[in-house]
Each structure stands twice: as C-alpha cells, then as structure tokens.
C-alpha atoms as a PDB file:
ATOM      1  CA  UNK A   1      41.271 -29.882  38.890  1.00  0.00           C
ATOM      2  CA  UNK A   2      38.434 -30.290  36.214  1.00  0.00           C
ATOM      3  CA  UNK A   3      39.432 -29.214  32.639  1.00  0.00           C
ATOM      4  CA  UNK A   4      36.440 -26.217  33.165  1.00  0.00           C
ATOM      5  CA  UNK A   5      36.963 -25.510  36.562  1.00  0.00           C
ATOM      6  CA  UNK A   6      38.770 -22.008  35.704  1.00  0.00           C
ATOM      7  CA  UNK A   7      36.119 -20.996  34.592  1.00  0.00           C
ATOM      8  CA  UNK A   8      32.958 -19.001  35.666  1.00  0.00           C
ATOM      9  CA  UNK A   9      30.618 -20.772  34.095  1.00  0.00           C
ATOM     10  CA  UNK A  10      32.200 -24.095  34.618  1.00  0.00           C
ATOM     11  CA  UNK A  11      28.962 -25.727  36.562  1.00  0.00           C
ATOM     12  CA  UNK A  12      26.756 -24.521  33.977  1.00  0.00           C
ATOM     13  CA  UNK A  13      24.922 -27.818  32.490  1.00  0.00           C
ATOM     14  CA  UNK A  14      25.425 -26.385  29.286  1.00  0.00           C
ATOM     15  CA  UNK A  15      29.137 -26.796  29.624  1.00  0.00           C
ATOM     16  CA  UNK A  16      29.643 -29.864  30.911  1.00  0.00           C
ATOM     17  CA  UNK A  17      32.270 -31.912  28.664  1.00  0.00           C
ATOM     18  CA  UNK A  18      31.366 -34.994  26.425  1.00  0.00           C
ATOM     19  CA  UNK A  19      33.019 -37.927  25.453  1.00  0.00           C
ATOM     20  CA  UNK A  20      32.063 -37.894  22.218  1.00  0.00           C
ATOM     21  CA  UNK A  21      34.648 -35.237  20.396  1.00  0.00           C
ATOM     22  CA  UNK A  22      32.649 -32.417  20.334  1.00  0.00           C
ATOM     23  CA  UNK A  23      33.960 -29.008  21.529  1.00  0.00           C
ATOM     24  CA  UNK A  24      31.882 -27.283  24.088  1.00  0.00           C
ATOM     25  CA  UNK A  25      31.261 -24.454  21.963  1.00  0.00           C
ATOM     26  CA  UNK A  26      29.435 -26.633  19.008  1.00  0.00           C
ATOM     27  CA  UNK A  27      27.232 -28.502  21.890  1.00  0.00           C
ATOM     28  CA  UNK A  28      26.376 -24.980  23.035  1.00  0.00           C
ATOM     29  CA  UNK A  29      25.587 -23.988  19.524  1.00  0.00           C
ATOM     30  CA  UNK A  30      23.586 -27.751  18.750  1.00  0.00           C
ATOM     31  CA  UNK A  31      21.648 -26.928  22.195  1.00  0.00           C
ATOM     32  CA  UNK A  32      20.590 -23.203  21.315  1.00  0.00           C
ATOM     33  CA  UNK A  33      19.607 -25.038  17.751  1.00  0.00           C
ATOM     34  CA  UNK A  34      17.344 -27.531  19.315  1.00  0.00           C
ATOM     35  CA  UNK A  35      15.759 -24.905  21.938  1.00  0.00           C
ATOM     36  CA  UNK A  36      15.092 -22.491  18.883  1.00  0.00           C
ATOM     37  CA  UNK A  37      13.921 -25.203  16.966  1.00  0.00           C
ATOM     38  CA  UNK A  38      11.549 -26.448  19.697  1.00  0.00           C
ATOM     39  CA  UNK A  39      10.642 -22.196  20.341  1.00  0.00           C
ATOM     40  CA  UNK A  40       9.191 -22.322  16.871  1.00  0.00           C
ATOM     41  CA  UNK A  41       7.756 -25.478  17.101  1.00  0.00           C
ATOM     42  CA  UNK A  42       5.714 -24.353  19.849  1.00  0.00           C
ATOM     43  CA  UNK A  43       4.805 -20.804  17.736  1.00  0.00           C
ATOM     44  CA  UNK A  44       3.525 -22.560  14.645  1.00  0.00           C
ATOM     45  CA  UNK A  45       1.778 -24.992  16.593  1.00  0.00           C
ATOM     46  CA  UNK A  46       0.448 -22.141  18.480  1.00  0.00           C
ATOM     47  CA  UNK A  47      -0.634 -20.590  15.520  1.00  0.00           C
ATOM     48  CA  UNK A  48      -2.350 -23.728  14.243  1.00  0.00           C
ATOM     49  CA  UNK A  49      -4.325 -24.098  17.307  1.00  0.00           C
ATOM     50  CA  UNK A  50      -5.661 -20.279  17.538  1.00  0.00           C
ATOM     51  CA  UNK A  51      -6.866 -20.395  13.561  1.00  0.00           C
ATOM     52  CA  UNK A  52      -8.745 -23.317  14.650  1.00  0.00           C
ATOM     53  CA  UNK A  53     -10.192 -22.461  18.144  1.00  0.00           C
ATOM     54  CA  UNK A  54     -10.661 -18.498  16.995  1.00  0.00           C
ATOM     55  CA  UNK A  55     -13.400 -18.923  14.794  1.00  0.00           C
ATOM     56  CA  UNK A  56     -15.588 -21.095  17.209  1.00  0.00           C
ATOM     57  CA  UNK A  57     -14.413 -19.096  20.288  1.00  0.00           C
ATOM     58  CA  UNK A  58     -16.134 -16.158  18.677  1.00  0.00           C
ATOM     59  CA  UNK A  59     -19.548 -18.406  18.537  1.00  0.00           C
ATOM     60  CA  UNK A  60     -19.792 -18.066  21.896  1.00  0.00           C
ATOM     61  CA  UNK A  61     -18.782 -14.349  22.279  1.00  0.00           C
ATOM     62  CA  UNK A  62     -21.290 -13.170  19.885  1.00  0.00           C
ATOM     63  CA  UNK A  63     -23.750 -15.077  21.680  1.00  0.00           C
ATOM     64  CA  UNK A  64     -22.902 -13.852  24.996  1.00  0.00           C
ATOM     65  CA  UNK A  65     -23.175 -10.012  23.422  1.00  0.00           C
ATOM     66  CA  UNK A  66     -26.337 -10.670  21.822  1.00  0.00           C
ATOM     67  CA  UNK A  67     -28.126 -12.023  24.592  1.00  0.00           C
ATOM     68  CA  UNK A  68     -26.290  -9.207  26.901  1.00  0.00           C
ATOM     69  CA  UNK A  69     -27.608  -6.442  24.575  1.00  0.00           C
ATOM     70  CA  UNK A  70     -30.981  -7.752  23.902  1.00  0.00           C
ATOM     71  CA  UNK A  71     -31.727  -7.444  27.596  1.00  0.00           C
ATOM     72  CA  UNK A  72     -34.591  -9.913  27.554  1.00  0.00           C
ATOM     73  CA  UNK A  73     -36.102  -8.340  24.691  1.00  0.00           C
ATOM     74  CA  UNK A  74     -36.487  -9.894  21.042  1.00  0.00           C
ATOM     75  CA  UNK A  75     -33.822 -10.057  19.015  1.00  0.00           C
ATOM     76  CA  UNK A  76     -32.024 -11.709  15.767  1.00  0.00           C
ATOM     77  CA  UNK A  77     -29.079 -11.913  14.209  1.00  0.00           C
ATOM     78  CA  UNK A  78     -28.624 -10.925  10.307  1.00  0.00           C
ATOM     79  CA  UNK A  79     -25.260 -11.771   8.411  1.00  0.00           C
ATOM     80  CA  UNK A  80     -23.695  -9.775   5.364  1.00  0.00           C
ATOM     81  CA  UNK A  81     -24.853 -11.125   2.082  1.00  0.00           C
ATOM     82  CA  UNK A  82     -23.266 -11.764  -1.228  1.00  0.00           C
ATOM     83  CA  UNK A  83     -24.406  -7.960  -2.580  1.00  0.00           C
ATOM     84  CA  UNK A  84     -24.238  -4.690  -1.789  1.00  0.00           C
ATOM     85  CA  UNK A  85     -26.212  -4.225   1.009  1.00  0.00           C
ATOM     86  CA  UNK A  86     -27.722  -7.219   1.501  1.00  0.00           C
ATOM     87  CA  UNK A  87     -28.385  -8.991   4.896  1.00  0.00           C
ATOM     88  CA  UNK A  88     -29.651 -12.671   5.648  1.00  0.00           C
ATOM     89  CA  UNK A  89     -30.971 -13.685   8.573  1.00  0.00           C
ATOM     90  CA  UNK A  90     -28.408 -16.595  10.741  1.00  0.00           C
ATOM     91  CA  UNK A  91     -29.506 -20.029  10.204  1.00  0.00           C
ATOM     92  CA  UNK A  92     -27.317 -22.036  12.231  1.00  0.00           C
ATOM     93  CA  UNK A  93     -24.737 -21.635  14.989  1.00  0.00           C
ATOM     94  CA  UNK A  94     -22.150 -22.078  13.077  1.00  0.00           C
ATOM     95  CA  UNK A  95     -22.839 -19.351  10.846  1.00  0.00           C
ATOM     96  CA  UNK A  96     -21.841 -17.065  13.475  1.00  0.00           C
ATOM     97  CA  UNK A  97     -18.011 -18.216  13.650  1.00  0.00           C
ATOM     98  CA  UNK A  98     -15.483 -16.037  12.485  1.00  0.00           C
ATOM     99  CA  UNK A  99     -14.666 -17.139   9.433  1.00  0.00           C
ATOM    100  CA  UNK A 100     -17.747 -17.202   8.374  1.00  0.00           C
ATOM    101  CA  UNK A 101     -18.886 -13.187   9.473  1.00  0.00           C
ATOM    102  CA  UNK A 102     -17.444 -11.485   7.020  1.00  0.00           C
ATOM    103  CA  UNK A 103     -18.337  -8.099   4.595  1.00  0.00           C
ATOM    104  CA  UNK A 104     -17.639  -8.631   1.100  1.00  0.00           C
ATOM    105  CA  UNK A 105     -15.497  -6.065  -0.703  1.00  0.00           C
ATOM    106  CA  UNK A 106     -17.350  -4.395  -3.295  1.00  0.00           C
ATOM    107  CA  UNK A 107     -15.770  -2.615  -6.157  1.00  0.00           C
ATOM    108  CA  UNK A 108     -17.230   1.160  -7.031  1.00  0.00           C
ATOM    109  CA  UNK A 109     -15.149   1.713 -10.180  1.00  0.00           C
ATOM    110  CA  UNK A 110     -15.647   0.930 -13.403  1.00  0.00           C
ATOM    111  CA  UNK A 111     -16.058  -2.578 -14.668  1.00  0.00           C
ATOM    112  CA  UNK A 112     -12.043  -3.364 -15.249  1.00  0.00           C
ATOM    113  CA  UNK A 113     -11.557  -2.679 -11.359  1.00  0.00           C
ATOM    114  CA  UNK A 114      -9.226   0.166 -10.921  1.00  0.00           C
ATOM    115  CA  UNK A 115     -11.745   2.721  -9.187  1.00  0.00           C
ATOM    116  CA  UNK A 116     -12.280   6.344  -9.397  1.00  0.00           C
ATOM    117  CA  UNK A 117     -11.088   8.984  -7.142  1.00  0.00           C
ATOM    118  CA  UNK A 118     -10.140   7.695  -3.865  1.00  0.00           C
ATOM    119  CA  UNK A 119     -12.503   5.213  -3.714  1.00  0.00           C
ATOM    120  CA  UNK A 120     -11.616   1.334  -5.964  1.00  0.00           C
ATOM    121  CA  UNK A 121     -13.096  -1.472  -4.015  1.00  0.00           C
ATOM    122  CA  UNK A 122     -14.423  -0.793  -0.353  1.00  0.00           C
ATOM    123  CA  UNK A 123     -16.371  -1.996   2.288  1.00  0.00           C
ATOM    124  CA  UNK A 124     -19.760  -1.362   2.989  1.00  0.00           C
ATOM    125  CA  UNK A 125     -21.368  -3.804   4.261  1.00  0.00           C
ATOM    126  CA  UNK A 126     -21.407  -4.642   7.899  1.00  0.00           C
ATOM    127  CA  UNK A 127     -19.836  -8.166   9.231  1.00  0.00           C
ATOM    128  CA  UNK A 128     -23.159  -8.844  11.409  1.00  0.00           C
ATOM    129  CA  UNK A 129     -25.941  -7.269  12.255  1.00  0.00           C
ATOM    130  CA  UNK A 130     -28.031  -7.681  15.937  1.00  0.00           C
ATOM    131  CA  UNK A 131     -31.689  -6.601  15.589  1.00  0.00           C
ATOM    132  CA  UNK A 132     -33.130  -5.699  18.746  1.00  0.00           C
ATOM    133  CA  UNK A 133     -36.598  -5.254  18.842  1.00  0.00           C
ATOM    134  CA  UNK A 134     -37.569  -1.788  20.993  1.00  0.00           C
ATOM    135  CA  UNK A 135     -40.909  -2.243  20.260  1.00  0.00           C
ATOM    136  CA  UNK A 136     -41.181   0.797  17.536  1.00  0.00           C
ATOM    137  CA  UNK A 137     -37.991   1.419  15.257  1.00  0.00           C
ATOM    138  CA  UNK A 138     -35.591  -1.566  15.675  1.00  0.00           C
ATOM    139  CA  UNK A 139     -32.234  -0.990  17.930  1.00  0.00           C
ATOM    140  CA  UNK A 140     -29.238  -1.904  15.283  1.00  0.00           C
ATOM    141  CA  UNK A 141     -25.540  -2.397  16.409  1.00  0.00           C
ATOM    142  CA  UNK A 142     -22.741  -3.848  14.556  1.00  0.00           C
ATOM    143  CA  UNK A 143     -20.841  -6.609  15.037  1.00  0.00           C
ATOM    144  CA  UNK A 144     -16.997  -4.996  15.591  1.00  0.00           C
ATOM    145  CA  UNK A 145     -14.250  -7.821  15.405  1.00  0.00           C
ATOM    146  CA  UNK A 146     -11.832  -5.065  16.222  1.00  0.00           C
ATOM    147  CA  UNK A 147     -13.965  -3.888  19.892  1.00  0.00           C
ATOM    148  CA  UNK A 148     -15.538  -8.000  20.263  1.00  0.00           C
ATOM    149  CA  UNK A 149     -18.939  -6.729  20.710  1.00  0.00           C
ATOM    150  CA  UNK A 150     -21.562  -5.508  18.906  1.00  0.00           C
ATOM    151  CA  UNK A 151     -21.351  -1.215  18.276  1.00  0.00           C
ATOM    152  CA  UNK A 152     -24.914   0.678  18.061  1.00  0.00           C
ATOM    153  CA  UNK A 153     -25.261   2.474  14.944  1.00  0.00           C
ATOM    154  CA  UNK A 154     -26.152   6.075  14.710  1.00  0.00           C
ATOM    155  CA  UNK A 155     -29.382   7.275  12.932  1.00  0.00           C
ATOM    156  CA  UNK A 156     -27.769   8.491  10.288  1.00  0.00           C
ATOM    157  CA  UNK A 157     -25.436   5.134   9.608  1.00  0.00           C
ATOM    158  CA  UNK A 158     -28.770   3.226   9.831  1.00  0.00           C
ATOM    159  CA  UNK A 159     -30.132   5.594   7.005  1.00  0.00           C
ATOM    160  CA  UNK A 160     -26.748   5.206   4.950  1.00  0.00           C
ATOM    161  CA  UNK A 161     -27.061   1.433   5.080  1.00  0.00           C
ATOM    162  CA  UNK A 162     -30.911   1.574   3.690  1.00  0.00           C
ATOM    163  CA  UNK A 163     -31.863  -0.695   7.164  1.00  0.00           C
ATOM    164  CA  UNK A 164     -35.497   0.564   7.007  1.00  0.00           C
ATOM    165  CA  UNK A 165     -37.068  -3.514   8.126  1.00  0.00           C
ATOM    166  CA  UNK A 166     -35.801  -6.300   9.803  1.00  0.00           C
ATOM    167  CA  UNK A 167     -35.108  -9.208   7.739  1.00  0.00           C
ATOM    168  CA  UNK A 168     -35.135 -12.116  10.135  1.00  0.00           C
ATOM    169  CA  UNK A 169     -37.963 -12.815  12.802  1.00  0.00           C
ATOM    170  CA  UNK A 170     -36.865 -11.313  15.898  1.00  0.00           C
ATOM    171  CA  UNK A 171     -37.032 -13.732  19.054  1.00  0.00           C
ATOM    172  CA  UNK A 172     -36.425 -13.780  23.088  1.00  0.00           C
ATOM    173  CA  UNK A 173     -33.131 -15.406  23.453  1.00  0.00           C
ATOM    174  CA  UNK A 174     -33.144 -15.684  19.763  1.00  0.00           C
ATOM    175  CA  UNK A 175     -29.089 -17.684  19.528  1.00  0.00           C
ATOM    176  CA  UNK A 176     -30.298 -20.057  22.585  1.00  0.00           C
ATOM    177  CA  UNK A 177     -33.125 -21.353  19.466  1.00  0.00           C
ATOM    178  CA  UNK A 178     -30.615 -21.622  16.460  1.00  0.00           C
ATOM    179  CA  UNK A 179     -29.872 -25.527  15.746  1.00  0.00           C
ATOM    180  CA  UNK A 180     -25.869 -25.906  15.795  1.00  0.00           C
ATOM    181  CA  UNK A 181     -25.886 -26.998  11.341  1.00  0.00           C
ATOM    182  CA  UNK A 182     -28.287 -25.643   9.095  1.00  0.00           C
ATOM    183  CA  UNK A 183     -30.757 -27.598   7.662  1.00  0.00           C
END
C-alpha cells in the first residue's frame, strides 16, 4: 500500500509524492502558482496583441463598410480635425486605423475649463465621416466604433454639424485608391 492510496484523489497527477521534501500540499500550492502565473501571462500577452492588431483590423472594416455603403457610387472618407467642427479629407490608409479616428474633446466653458451648466468639455465632432455621393445632396453616415459601421445621419444632425459641402473629392471605390503612407 502506497502512502496516498487511502485516498480519493490519490491518482491525481497533482498528488503524486516527490523525493525532494516537499509536502504535497505546497507542490499543489507551487503548481496552482505556476498555472495562475502562466493564466496571466497569456491575458497580458493577450492584451498586448489586441492593442496592436485592433487598430489595423479596423482598416479593413471601415473599408469593407465604405465600399458596402457606397454601393458603386462615389464616395470619400473625411476624418475629425483638430477644431470644432472641422473635417479633413483621408490621405492614407493608415489614417483610417483606430487610433488614429478619433473626435477631439472640446471644452464649452469658460477659458479656466470648468464648464457651465451641464455641459464642461464634450464631444462634437464625429470620429469619421463617409461621403456618399447621391448625385444631389450628399448621403452622410458616421463612423460608430460602438455599432462597427458607419450610422446615417438624420437631416437635422447634418444641419447641427454645419455639413453643407463635401470636403474631399468623392471617388468610385474611393479606399481601393488611397496609397497605404501619406505622402
């Protein structure tokens, strides 16, 4: 008879007995160590890798949308600007990753920053912008990281935002034509 053989779990590999003076229980606890260890290992790593890949994944998503929406019609592509309600037209594919897309925080208060009422700093400005050319007023949709695809604006956001003309030159597969770096 085996020193763990009374027990249930006695052909468990975590139990089986060393030679080296440790007790079963602090092997146990060492092995739990290492596999949590290795668990969070494989998180941050995780982690790592999606903050990389994310923002050039999205490249190809917002490519895939603007070519769906445009339906073979012209279209472009305008980004949020430094300002208030400024646009600029995409230069570049990489211009279009998700770090990059993103609405500046303006601040509505007075010039030390703390606001007034319930508005401080907020965000007006949309992250991208597709133009699609309908042939009279231009179709405008959003770019909505939350819903990964762009979100047609009302009339009356269209009017809020002051998007009376297209800023960038509107073009049949218009994302298939940007170069990969700007120039």
């Amino acid at each position: 008879m085996t020193p763990l053989s009374g027990r249930p779990y006695a052909k468990s590999p975590i139990y089986i007995a060393h030679g080296d003076g440790r007790s079963e229980y602090q092997w146990v606890k060492h092995f739990i160590r290492a596999l949590a260890m290795r668990r969070r290992t494989k998180i941050i790593l995780a982690l790592i890798g999606m903050a990389i890949v994310w923002p050039f994944a999205q490249i190809g998503l917002i490519a895939v949308q603007a070519q769906y929406f445009a339906n073979g019609r012209p279209y472009c592509i305008e980004s949020s600007g430094n300002r208030f309600l400024l646009y600029k037209p995409i230069g570049s594919l990489v211009e279009l990753n998700g770090l990059a897309l993103r609405a500046p925080f303006v601040n509505t208060g007075n010039p030390i920053g703390s606001g007034s009422g319930s508005h401080g700093v907020i965000q007006s400005n949309f992250h991208a912008l597709l133009a699609v050319d309908t042939g009279s007023t231009p179709e405008w949709r959003n770019w909505s990281y939350w819903n990964q695809h762009f979100d047609q604006l009302t009339p009356q956001q269209v009017k809020d935002n002051l998007l009376y003309e297209v800023d960038c030159q509107p073009r049949v597969d218009f994302v298939f034509k940007l170069p990969l770096f700007a120039e």
